[in-house]
Protein backbone atom coordinates (compact mmCIF):
# COMPACT_ATOMS: atom_id res chain seq x y z
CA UNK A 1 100.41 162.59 131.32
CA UNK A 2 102.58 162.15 128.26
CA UNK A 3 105.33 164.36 127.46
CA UNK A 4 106.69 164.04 124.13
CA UNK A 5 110.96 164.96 123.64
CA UNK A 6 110.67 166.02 119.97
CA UNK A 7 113.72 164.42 117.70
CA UNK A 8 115.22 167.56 117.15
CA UNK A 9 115.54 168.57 120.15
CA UNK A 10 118.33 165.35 121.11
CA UNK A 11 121.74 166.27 121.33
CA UNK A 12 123.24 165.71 118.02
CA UNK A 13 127.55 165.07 117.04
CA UNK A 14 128.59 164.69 113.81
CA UNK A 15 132.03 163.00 113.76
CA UNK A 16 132.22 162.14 110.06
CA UNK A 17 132.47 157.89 111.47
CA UNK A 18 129.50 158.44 113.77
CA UNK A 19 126.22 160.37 113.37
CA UNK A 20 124.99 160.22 116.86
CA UNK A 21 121.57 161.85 118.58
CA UNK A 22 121.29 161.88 122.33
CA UNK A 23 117.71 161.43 124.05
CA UNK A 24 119.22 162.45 127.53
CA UNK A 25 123.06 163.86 128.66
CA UNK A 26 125.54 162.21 127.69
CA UNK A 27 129.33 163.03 126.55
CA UNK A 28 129.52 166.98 125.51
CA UNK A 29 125.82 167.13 125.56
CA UNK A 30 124.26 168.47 128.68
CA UNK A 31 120.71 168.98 129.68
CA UNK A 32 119.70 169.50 133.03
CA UNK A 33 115.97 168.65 132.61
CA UNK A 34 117.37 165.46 130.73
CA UNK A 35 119.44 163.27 132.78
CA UNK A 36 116.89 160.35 132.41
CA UNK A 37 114.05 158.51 132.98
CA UNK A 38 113.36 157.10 136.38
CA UNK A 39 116.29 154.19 135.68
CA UNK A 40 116.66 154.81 132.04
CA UNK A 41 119.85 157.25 131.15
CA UNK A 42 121.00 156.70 127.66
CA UNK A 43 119.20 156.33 124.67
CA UNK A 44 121.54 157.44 122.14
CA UNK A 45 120.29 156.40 117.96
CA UNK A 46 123.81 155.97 116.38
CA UNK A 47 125.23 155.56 112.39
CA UNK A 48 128.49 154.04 112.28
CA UNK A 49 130.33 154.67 108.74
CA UNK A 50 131.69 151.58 107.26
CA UNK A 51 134.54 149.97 108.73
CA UNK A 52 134.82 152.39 111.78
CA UNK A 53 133.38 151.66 115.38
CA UNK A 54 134.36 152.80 119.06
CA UNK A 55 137.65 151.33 120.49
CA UNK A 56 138.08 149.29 123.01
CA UNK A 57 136.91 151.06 126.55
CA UNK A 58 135.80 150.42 129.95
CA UNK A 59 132.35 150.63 131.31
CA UNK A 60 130.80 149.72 135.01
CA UNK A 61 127.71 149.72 137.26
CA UNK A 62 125.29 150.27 133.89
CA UNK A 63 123.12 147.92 131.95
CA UNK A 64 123.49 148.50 128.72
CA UNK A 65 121.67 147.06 126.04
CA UNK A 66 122.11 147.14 122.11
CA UNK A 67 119.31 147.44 119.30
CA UNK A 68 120.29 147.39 115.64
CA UNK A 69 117.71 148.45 113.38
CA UNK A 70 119.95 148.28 110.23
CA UNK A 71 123.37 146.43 109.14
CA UNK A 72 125.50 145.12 111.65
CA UNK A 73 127.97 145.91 114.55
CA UNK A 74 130.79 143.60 115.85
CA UNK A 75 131.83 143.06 119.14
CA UNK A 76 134.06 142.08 121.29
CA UNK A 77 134.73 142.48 125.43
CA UNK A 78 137.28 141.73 128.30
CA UNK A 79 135.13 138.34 129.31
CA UNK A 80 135.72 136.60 125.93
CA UNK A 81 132.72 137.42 124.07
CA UNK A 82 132.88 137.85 120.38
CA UNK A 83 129.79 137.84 118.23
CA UNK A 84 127.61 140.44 115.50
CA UNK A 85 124.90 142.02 116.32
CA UNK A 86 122.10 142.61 113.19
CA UNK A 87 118.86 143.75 113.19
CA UNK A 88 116.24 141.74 115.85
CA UNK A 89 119.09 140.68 117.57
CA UNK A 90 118.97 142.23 121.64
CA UNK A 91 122.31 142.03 123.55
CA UNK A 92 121.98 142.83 126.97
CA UNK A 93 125.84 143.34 128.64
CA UNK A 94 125.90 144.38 132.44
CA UNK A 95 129.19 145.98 133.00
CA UNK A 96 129.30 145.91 136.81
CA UNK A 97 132.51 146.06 138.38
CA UNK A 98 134.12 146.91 135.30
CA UNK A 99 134.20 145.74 131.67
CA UNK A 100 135.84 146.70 128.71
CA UNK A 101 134.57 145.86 125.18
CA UNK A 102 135.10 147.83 121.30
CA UNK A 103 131.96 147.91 118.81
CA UNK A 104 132.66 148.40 115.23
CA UNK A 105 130.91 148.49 112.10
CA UNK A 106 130.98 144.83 110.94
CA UNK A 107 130.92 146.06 107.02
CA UNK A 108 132.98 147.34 104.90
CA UNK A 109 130.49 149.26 102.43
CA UNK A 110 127.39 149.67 104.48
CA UNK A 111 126.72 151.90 108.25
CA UNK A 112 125.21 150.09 110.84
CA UNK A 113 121.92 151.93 112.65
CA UNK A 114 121.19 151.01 116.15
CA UNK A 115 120.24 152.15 119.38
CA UNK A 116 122.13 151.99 122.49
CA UNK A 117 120.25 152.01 125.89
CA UNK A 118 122.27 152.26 129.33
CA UNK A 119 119.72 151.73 132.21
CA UNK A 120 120.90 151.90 135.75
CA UNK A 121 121.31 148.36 137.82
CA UNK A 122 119.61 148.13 140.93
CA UNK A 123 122.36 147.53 142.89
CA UNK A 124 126.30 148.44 142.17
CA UNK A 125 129.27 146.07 141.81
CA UNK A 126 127.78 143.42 140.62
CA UNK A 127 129.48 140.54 138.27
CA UNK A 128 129.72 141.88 134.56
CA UNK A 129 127.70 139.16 132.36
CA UNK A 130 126.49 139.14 128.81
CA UNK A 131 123.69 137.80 126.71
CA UNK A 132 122.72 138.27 123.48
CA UNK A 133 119.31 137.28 121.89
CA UNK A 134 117.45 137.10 118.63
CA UNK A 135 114.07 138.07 117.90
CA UNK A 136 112.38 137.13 114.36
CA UNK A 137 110.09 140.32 112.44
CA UNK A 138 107.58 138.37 113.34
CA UNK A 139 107.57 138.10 116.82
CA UNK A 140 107.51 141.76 117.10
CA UNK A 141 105.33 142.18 114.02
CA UNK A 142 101.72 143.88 115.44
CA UNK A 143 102.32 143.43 118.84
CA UNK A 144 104.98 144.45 122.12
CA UNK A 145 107.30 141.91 122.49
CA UNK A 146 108.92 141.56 125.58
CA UNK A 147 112.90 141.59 125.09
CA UNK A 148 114.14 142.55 128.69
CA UNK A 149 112.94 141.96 131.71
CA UNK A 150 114.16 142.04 135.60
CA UNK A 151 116.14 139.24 136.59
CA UNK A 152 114.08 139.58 139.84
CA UNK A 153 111.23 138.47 137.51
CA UNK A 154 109.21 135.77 139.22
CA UNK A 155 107.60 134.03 136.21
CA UNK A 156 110.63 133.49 134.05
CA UNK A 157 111.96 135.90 131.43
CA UNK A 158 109.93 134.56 128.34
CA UNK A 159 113.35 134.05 126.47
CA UNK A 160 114.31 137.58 126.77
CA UNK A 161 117.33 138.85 127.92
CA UNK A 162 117.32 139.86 132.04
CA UNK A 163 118.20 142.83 133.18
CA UNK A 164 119.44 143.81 137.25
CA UNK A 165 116.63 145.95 137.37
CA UNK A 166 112.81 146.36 137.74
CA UNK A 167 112.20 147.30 134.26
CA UNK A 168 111.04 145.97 131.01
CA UNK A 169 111.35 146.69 127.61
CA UNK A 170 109.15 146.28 124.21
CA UNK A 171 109.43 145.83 120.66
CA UNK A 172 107.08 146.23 118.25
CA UNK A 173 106.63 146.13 114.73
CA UNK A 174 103.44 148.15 112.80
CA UNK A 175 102.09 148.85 109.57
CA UNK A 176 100.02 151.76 109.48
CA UNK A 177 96.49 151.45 110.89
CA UNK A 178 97.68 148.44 113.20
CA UNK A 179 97.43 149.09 117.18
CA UNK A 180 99.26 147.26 119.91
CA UNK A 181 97.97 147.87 123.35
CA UNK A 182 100.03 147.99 126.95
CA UNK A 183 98.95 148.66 130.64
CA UNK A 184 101.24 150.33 133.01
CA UNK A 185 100.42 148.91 136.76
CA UNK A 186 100.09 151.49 138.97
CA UNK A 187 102.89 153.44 140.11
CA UNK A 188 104.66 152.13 136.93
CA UNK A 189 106.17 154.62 134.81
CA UNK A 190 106.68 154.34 130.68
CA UNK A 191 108.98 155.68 128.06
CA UNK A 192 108.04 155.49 124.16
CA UNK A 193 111.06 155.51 121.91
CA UNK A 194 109.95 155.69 118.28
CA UNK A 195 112.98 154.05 116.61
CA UNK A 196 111.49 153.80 112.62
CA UNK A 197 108.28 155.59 111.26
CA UNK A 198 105.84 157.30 113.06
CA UNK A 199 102.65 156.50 115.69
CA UNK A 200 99.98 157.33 117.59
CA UNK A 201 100.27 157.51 121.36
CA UNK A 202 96.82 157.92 122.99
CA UNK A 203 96.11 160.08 119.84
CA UNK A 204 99.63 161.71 120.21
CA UNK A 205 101.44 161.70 117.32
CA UNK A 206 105.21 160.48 117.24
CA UNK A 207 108.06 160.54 114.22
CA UNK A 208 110.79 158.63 113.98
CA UNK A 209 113.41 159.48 116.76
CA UNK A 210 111.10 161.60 119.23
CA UNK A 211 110.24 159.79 122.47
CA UNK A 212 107.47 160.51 125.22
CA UNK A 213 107.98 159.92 129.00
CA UNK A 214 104.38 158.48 130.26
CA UNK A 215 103.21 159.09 133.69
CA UNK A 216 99.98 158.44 135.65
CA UNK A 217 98.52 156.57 132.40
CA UNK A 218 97.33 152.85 132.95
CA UNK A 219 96.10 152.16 129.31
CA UNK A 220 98.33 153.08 126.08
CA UNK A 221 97.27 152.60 122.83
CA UNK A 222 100.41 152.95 119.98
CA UNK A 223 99.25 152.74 116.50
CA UNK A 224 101.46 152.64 113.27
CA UNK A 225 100.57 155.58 110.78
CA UNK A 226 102.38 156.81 107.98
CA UNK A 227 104.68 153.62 106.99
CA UNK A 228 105.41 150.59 108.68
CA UNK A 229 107.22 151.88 111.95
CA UNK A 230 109.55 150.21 115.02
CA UNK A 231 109.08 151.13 118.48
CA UNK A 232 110.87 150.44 122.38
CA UNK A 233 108.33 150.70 125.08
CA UNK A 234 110.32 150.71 128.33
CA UNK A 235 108.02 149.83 131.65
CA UNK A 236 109.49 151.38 134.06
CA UNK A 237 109.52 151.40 137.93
């Protein structure tokens, strides 16, 4: 069964700095029948106007991972770590016991796009940690690239980040008529997230910001359509 959360139906603030659309609850939006995905419970698709970004604040017990899709965001957190994140870059940061870090927009003239994800750990109070990774175009160009995986993982994590939880998630790049391919185990659970363009999921079509929670599907079948289009494909337990 797929079940497909239409773009304009996210939450959506407008604070003049930040144009921000929320896939499940989160701040001042609240929807009962969207609280999350199995361990998935943010994806919020954010524009942050020049030279503006979120303060410095305190997070703990979530994994939460960054995506930027365009320009660049800066940032900086209580355990020392200073760095940008652009587009193909993947930073994973697992706040644990408690963490405090500020994001901005690293340009002056032009926003940054990205997508934050906050999936819940496995386990609580943990040791915050951080990692950031890149990934080229074209290692995500016409197939799923796997950029997070469990740190419980028992063949290695391929060079993506790890995450301290049994989950996994996908890029992919494709131009239209291209199809990348997935199975879901069984009793695994999926989550499309349709971050650029629009697809084909098992012959459902999908724009640009909608996403589609998958259940009791082994084989899925994402195809790029209209223009060349970006997707996370979360694997979920």
């Amino acid at each position: 069964m797929i079940t497909i959360r239409k773009s304009k139906q996210r939450g959506h603030a407008n604070h003049g700095w930040l144009d921000t659309y929320h896939t499940f609850s989160f701040a001042d939006y609240f929807d009962p029948k969207y609280m999350g995905f199995r361990s998935l419970r943010v994806i919020n698709e954010d524009r942050v106007a020049p030279a503006n970004g979120f303060g410095t604040h305190g997070h703990n017990d979530m994994e939460i991972i960054t995506y930027v899709m365009e320009g660049a965001l800066e940032h900086k957190d209580s355990m020392g770590n200073i760095g940008v994140i652009r587009p193909g870059d993947v930073q994973r940061m697992s706040a644990g016991t408690g963490v405090r870090h500020s994001e901005y927009n690293h340009s002056k003239t032009d926003p940054v796009h990205l997508l934050q994800i906050w999936i819940m750990p496995a386990s609580r109070g943990i040791s915050p940690s951080y990692e950031q990774i890149a990934f080229s175009a074209e290692e995500r160009s016409g197939k799923l690239k796997q950029i997070a995986v469990s740190d419980a993982a028992k063949n290695g994590n391929g060079g993506a980040v790890k995450i301290h939880q049994d989950a996994s998630i996908f890029a992919s790049i494709l131009k239209p008529g291209e199809t990348t391919q997935h199975e879901l185990a069984a009793g695994r659970y999926g989550w499309l997230q349709v971050a650029k363009g629009s697809v084909e999921l098992n012959g459902q079509k999908l724009e640009a910001g909608d996403g589609a929670a998958i259940e009791n599907e082994t084989k899925l079948s994402i195809t790029g359509k209209d223009s060349t289009s970006e997707v996370l494909l979360f694997d979920l337990a």
